[in-house]
C-alpha atoms as a PDB file:
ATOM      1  CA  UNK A   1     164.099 124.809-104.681  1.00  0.00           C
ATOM      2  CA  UNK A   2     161.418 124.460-102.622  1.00  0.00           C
ATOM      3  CA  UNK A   3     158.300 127.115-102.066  1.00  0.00           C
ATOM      4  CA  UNK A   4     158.182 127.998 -98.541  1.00  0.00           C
ATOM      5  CA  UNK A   5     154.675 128.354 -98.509  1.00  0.00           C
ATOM      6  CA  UNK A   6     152.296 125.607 -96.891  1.00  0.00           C
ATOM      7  CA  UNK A   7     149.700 124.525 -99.167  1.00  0.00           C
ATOM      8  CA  UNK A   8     146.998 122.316 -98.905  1.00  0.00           C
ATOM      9  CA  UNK A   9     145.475 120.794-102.251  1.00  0.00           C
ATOM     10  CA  UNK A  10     142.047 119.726-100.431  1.00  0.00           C
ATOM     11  CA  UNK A  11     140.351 117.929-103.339  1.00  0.00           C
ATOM     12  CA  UNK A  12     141.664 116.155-106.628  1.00  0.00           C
ATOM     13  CA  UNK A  13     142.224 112.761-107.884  1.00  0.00           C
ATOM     14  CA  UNK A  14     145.704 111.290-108.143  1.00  0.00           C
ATOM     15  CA  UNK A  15     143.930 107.942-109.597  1.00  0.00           C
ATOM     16  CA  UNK A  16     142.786 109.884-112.935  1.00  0.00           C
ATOM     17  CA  UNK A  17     144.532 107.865-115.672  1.00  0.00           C
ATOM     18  CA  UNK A  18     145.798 111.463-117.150  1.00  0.00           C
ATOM     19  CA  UNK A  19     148.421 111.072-114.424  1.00  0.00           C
ATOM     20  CA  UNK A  20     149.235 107.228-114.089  1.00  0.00           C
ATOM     21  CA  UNK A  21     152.423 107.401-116.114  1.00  0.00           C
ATOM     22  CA  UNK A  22     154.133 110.627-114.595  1.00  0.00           C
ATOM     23  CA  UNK A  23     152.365 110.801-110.693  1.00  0.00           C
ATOM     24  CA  UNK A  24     156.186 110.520-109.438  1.00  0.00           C
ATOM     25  CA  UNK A  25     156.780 114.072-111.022  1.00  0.00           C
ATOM     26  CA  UNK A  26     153.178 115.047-110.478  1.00  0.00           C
ATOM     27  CA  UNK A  27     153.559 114.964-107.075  1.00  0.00           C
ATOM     28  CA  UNK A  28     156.801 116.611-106.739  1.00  0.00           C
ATOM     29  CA  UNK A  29     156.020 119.452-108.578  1.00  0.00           C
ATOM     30  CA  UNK A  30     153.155 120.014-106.168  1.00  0.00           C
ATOM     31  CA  UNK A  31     155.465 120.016-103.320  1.00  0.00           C
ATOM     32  CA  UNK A  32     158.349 122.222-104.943  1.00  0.00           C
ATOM     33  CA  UNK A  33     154.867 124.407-105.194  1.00  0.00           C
ATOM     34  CA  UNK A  34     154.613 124.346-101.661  1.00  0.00           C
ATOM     35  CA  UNK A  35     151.617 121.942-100.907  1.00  0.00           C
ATOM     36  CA  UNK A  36     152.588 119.760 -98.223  1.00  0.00           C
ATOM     37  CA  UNK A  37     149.408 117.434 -98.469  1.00  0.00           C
ATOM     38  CA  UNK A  38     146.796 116.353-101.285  1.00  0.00           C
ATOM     39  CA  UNK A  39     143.710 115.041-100.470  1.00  0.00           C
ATOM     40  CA  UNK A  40     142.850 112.615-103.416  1.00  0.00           C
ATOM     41  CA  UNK A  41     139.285 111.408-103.711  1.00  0.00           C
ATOM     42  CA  UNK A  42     137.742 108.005-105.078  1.00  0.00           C
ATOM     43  CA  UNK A  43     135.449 108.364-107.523  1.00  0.00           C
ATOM     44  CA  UNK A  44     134.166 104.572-107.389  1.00  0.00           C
ATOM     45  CA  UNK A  45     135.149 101.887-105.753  1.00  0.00           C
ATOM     46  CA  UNK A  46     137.297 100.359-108.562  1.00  0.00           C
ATOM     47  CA  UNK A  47     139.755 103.134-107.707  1.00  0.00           C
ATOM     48  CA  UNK A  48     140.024 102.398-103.650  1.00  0.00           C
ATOM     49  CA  UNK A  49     142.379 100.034-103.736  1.00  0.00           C
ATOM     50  CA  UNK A  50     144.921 102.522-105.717  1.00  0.00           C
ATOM     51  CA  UNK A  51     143.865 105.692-104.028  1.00  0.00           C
ATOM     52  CA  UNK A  52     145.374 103.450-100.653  1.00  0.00           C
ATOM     53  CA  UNK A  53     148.196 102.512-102.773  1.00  0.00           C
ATOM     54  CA  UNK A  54     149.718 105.760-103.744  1.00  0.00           C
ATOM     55  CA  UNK A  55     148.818 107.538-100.849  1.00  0.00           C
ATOM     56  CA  UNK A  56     151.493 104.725 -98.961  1.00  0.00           C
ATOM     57  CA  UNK A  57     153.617 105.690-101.932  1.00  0.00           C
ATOM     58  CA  UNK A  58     153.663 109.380-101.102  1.00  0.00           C
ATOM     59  CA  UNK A  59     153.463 110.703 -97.830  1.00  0.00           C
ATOM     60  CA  UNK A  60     152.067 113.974 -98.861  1.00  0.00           C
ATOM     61  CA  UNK A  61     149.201 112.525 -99.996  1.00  0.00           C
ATOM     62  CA  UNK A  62     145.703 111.420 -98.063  1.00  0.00           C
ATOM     63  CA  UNK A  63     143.033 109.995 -99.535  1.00  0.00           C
ATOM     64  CA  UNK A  64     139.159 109.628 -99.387  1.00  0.00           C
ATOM     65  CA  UNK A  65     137.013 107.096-100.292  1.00  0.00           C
ATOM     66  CA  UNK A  66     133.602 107.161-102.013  1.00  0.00           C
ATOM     67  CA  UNK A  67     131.408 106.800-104.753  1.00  0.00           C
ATOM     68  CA  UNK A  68     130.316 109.426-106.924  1.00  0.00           C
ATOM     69  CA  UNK A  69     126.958 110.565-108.303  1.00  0.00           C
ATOM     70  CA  UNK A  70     128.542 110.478-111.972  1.00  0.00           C
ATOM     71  CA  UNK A  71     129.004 106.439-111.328  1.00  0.00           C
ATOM     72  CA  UNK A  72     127.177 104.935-109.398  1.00  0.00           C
ATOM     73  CA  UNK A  73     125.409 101.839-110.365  1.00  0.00           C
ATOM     74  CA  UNK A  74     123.643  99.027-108.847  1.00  0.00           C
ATOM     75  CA  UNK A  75     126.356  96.415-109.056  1.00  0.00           C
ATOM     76  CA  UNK A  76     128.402  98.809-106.689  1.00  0.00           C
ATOM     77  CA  UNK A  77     125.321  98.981-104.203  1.00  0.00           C
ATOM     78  CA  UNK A  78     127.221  95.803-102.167  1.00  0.00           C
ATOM     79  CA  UNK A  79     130.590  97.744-101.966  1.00  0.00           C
ATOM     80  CA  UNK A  80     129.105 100.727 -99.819  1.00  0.00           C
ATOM     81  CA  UNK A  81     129.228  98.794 -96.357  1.00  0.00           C
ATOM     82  CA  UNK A  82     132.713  98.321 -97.105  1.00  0.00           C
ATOM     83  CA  UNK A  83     132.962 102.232 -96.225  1.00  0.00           C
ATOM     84  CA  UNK A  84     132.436 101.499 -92.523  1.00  0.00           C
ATOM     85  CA  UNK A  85     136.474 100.363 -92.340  1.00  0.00           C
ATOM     86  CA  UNK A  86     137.420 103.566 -94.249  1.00  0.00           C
ATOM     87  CA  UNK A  87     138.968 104.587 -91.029  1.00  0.00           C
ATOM     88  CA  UNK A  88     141.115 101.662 -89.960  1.00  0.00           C
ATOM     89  CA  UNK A  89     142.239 101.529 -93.651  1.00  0.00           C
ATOM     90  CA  UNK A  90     143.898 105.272 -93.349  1.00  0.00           C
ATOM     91  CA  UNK A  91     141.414 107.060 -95.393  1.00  0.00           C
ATOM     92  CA  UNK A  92     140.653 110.815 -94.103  1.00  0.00           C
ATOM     93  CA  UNK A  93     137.510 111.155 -95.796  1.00  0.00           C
ATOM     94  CA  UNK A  94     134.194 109.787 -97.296  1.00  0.00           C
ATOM     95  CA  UNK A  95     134.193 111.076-100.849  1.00  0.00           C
ATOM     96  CA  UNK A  96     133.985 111.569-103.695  1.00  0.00           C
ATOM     97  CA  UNK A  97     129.951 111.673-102.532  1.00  0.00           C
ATOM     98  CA  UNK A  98     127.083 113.969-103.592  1.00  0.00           C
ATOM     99  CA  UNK A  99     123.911 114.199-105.798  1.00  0.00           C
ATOM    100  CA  UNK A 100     123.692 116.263-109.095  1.00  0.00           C
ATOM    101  CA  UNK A 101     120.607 117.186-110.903  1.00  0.00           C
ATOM    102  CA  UNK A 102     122.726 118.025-114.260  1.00  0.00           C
ATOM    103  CA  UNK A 103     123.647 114.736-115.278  1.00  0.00           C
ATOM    104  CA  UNK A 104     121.759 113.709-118.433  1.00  0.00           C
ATOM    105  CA  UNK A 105     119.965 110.969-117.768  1.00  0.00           C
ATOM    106  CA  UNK A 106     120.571 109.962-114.079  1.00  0.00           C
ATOM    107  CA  UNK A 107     119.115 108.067-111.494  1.00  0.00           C
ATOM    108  CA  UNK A 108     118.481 110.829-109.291  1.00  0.00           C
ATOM    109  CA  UNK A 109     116.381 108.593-106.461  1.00  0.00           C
ATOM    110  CA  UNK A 110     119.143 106.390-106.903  1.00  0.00           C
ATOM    111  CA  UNK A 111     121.537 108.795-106.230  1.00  0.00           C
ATOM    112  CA  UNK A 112     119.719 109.858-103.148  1.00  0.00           C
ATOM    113  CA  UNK A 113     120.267 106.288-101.964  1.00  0.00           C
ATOM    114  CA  UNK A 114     123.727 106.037-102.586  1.00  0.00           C
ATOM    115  CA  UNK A 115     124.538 109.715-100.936  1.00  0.00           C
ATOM    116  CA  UNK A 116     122.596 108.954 -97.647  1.00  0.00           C
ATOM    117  CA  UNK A 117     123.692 105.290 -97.181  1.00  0.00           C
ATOM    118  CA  UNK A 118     127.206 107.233 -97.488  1.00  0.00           C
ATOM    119  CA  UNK A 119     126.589 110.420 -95.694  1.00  0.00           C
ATOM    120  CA  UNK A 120     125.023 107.999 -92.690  1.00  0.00           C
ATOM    121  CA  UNK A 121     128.530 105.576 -92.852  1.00  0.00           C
ATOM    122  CA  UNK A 122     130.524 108.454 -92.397  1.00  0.00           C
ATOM    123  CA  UNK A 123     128.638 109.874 -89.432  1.00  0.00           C
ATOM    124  CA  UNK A 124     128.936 106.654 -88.089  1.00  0.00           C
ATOM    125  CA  UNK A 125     132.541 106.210 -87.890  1.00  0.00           C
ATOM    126  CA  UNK A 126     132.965 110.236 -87.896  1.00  0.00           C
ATOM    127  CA  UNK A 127     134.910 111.206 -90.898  1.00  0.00           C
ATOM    128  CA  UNK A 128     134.359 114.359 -92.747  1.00  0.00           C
ATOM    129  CA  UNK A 129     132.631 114.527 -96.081  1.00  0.00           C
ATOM    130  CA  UNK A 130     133.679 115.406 -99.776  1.00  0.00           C
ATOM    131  CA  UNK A 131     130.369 116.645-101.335  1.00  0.00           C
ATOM    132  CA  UNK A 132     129.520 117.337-104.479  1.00  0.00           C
ATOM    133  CA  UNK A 133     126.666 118.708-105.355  1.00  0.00           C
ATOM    134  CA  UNK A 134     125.221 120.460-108.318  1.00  0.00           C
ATOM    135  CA  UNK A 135     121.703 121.829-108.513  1.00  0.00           C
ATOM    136  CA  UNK A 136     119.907 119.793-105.755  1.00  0.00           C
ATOM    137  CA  UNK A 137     121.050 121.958-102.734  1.00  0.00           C
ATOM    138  CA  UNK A 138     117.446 121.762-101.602  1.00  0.00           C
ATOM    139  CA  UNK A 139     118.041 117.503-101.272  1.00  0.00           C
ATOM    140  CA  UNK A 140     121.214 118.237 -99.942  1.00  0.00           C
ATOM    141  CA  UNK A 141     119.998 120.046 -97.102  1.00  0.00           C
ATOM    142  CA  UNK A 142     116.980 117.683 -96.625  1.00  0.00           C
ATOM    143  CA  UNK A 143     119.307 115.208 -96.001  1.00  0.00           C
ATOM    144  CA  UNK A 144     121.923 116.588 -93.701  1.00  0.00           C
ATOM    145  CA  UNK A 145     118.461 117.142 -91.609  1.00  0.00           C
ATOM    146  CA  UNK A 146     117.207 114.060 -91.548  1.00  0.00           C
ATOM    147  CA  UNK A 147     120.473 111.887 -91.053  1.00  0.00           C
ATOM    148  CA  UNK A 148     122.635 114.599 -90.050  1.00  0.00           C
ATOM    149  CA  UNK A 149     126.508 115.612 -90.746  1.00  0.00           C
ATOM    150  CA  UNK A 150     129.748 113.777 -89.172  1.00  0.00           C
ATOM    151  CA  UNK A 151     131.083 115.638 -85.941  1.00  0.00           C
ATOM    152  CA  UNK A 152     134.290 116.166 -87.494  1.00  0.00           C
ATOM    153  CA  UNK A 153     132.163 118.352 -90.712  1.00  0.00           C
ATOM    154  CA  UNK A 154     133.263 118.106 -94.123  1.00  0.00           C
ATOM    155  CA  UNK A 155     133.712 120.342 -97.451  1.00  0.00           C
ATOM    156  CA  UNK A 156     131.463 120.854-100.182  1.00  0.00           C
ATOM    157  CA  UNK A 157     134.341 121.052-103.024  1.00  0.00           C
ATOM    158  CA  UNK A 158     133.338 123.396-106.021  1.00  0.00           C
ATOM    159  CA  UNK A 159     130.709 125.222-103.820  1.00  0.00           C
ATOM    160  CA  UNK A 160     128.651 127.293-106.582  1.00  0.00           C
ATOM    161  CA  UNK A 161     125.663 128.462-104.093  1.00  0.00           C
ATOM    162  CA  UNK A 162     125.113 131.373-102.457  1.00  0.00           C
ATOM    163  CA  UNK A 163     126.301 133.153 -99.293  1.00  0.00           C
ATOM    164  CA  UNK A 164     122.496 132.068 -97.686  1.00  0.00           C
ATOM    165  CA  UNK A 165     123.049 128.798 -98.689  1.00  0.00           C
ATOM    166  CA  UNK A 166     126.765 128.987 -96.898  1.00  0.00           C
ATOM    167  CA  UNK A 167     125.843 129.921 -94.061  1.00  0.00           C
ATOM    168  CA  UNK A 168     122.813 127.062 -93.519  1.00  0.00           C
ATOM    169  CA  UNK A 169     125.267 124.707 -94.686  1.00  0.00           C
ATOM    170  CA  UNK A 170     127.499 125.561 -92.167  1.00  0.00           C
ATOM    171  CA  UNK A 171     125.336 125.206 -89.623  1.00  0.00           C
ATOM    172  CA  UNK A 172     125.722 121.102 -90.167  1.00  0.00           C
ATOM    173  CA  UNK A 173     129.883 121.866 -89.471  1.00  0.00           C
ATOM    174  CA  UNK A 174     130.518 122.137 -93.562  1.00  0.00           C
ATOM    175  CA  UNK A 175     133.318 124.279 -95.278  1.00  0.00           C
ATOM    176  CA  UNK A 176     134.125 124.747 -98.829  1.00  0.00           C
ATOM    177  CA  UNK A 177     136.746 124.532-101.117  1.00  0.00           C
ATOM    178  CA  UNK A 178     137.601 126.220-104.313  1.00  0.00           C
ATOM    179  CA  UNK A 179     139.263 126.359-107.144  1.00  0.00           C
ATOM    180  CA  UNK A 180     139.873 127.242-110.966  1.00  0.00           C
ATOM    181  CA  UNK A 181     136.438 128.896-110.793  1.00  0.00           C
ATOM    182  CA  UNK A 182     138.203 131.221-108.637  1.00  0.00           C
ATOM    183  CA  UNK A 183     140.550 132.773-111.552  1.00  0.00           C
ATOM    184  CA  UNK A 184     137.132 133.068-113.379  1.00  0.00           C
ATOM    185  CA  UNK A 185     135.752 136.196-113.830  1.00  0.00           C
ATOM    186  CA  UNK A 186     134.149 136.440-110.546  1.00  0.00           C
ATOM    187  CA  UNK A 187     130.315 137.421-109.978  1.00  0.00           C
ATOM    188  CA  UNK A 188     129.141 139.133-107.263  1.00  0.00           C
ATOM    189  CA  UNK A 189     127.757 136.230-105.771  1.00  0.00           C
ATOM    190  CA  UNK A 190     130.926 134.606-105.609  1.00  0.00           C
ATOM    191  CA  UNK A 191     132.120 137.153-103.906  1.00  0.00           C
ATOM    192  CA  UNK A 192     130.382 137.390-101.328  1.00  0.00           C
ATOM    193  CA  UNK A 193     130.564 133.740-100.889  1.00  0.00           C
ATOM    194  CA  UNK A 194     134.101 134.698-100.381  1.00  0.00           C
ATOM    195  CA  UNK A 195     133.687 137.085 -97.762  1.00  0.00           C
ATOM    196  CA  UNK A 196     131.262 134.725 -96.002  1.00  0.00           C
ATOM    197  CA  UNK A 197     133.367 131.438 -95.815  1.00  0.00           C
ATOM    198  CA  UNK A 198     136.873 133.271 -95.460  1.00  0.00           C
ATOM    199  CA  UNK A 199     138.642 132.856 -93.464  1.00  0.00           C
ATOM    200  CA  UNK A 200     137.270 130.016 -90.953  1.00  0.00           C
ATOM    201  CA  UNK A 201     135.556 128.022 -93.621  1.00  0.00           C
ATOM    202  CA  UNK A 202     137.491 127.860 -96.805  1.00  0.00           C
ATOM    203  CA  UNK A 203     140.127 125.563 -98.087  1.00  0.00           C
ATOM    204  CA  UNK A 204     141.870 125.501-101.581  1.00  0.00           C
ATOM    205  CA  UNK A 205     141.390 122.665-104.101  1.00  0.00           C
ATOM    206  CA  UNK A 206     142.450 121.759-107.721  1.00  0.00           C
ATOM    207  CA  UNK A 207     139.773 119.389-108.632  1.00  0.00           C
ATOM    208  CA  UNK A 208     142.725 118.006-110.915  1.00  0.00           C
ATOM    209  CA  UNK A 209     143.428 116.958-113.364  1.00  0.00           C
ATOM    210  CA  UNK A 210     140.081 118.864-114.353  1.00  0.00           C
ATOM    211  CA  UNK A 211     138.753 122.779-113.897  1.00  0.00           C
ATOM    212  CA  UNK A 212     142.198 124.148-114.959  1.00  0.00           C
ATOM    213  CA  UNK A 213     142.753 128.113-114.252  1.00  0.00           C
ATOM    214  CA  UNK A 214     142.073 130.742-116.673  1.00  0.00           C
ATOM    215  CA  UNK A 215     146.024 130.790-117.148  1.00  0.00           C
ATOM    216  CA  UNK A 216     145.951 126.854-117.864  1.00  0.00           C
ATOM    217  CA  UNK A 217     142.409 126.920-119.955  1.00  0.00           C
ATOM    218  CA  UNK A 218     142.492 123.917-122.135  1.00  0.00           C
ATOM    219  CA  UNK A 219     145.267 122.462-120.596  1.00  0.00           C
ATOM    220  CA  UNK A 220     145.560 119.028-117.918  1.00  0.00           C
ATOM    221  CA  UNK A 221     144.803 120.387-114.647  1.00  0.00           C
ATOM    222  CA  UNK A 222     148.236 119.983-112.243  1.00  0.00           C
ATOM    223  CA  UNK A 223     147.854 120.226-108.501  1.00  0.00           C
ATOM    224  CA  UNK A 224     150.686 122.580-108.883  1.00  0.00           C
ATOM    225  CA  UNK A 225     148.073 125.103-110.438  1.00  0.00           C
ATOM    226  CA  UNK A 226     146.983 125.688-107.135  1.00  0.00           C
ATOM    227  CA  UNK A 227     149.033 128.975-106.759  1.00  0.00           C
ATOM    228  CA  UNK A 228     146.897 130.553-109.015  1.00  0.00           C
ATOM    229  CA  UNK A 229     143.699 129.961-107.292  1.00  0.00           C
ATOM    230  CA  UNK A 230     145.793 131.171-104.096  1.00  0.00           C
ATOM    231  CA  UNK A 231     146.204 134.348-105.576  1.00  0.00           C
ATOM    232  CA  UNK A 232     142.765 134.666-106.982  1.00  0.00           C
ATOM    233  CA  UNK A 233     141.602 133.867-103.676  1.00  0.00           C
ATOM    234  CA  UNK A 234     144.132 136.428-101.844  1.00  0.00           C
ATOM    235  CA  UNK A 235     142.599 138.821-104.778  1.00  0.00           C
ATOM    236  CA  UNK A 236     139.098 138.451-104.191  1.00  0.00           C
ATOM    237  CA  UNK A 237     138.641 138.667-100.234  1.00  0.00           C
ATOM    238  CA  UNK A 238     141.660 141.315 -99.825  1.00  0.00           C
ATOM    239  CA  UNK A 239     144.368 139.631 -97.670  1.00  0.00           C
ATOM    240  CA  UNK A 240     147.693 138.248 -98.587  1.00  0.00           C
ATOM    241  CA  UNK A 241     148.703 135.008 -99.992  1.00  0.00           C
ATOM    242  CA  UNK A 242     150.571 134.003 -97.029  1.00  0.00           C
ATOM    243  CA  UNK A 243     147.484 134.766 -94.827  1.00  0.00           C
ATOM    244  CA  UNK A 244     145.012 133.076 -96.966  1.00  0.00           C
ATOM    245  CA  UNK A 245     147.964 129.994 -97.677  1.00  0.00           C
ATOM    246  CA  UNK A 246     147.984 129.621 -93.613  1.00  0.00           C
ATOM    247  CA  UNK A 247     143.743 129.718 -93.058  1.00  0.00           C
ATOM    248  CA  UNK A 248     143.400 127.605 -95.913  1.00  0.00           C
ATOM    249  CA  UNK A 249     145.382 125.124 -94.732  1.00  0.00           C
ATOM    250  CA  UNK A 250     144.919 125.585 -90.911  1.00  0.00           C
ATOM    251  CA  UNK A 251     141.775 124.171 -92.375  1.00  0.00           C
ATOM    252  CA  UNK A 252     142.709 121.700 -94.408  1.00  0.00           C
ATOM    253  CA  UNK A 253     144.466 119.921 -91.175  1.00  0.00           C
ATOM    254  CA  UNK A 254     141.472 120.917 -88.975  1.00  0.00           C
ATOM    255  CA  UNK A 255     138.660 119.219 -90.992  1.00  0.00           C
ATOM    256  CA  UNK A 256     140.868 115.675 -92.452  1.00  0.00           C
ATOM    257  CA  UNK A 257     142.446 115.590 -88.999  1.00  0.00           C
ATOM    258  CA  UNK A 258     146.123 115.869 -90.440  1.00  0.00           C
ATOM    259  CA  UNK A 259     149.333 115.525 -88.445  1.00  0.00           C
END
């Protein structure tokens, strides 16, 4: 039976290779969930081609396309102008993009590069952003001023900053998205990151097949999960689950222009 709810799952990745052998099922246990759209995002540009292939294969799903801080690499420097037909290829988004200062090891200058060359593309043909972005908010900032946001905004999935940092990063159109962290014990901080983002600025995600909830710990993340970040969610800024299931994804088809 299906859930008459109206879900969106705004960020996970369909292409992982945890899910090539079942995504048929995957995906229909999503929408006997009640999500009735997943927004799948590239992690490099080895995936595009199949992130555009299942998303034909399943209606519910939209895709993004991008490359992520965790891979880039100079080879895939020449791909990144091949973002600017993103658009007239179906995609909704530009992501999986960002900068992290936790990777062991990285490039970080080089990450710069690759964020802002994509960041700029997707202003360019104006579709929304999927950031990600782990300690380097500062940067982040930095350069939404200097080569601004896409009209049509963006999220900034996994937001871990505070309800300051919010609120001046909605100021460049940016919401946020959230998810198994949610069913965490929550901090103060997080909730009033809650309180400031709900219920104009806040969509729910997966992040699957990773960040399970607390109920799945240890377990393959399922876009299915996403009920239980719905009810932490409904928990944690005091409204219902149908209220925060019809913001959420009021959202979800404001920001990726869905139909």
């Amino acid at each position: 039976m299906n859930n008459p709810m109206r879900l969106v799952d705004a960020h996970c990745h369909l292409e992982s290779v945890l899910f090539a052998e079942d995504l048929g099922r995957i995906v229909s246990e999503a929408l006997d969930a009640g999500i009735i759209k997943l927004i799948t995002s590239t992690i490099s540009p080895d995936q595009w081609d199949l992130s555009r292939n299942i998303a034909q294969r399943f209606p519910a799903v939209e895709y993004a396309l991008g490359i992520h801080p965790w891979y880039i690499q100079e080879s895939y420097r020449a791909r990144i102008p091949g973002l600017h037909r993103a658009k007239e290829l179906g995609a909704v988004a530009i992501g999986e993009i960002g900068i992290d200062r936790k990777i062991e090891n990285g490039d970080f200058l080089l990450q710069m590069r690759f964020f802002e060359d994509q960041l700029a593309i997707a202003k360019e043909i104006d579709l929304p952003v999927v950031i990600h972005c782990r300690g380097a908010f500062n940067e982040l900032i930095h350069s939404l001023k200097r080569i601004g946001s896409p009209q049509s905004g963006g999220i900034v999935h996994s937001f871990s900053g505070s309800a300051e940092l919010a609120d001046e990063l909605m100021r460049f159109g940016l919401s946020f998205s959230l998810g198994g962290i949610l069913t965490l014990r929550n901090s103060r901080k997080r909730i009033e990151v809650m309180k400031k983002i709900y219920p104009n600025h806040f969509l729910l995600e997966t992040d699957s097949p990773d960040i399970p909830p607390v109920q799945k710990k240890g377990e393959i993340n399922y876009p299915k999960y996403i009920v239980y970040n719905l009810q932490a969610a409904a928990e944690i800024v005091g409204d219902t689950i149908e209220n925060v299931a019809q913001n959420t994804t009021r959202n979800a088809f404001r920001i990726f222009n869905l139909s």
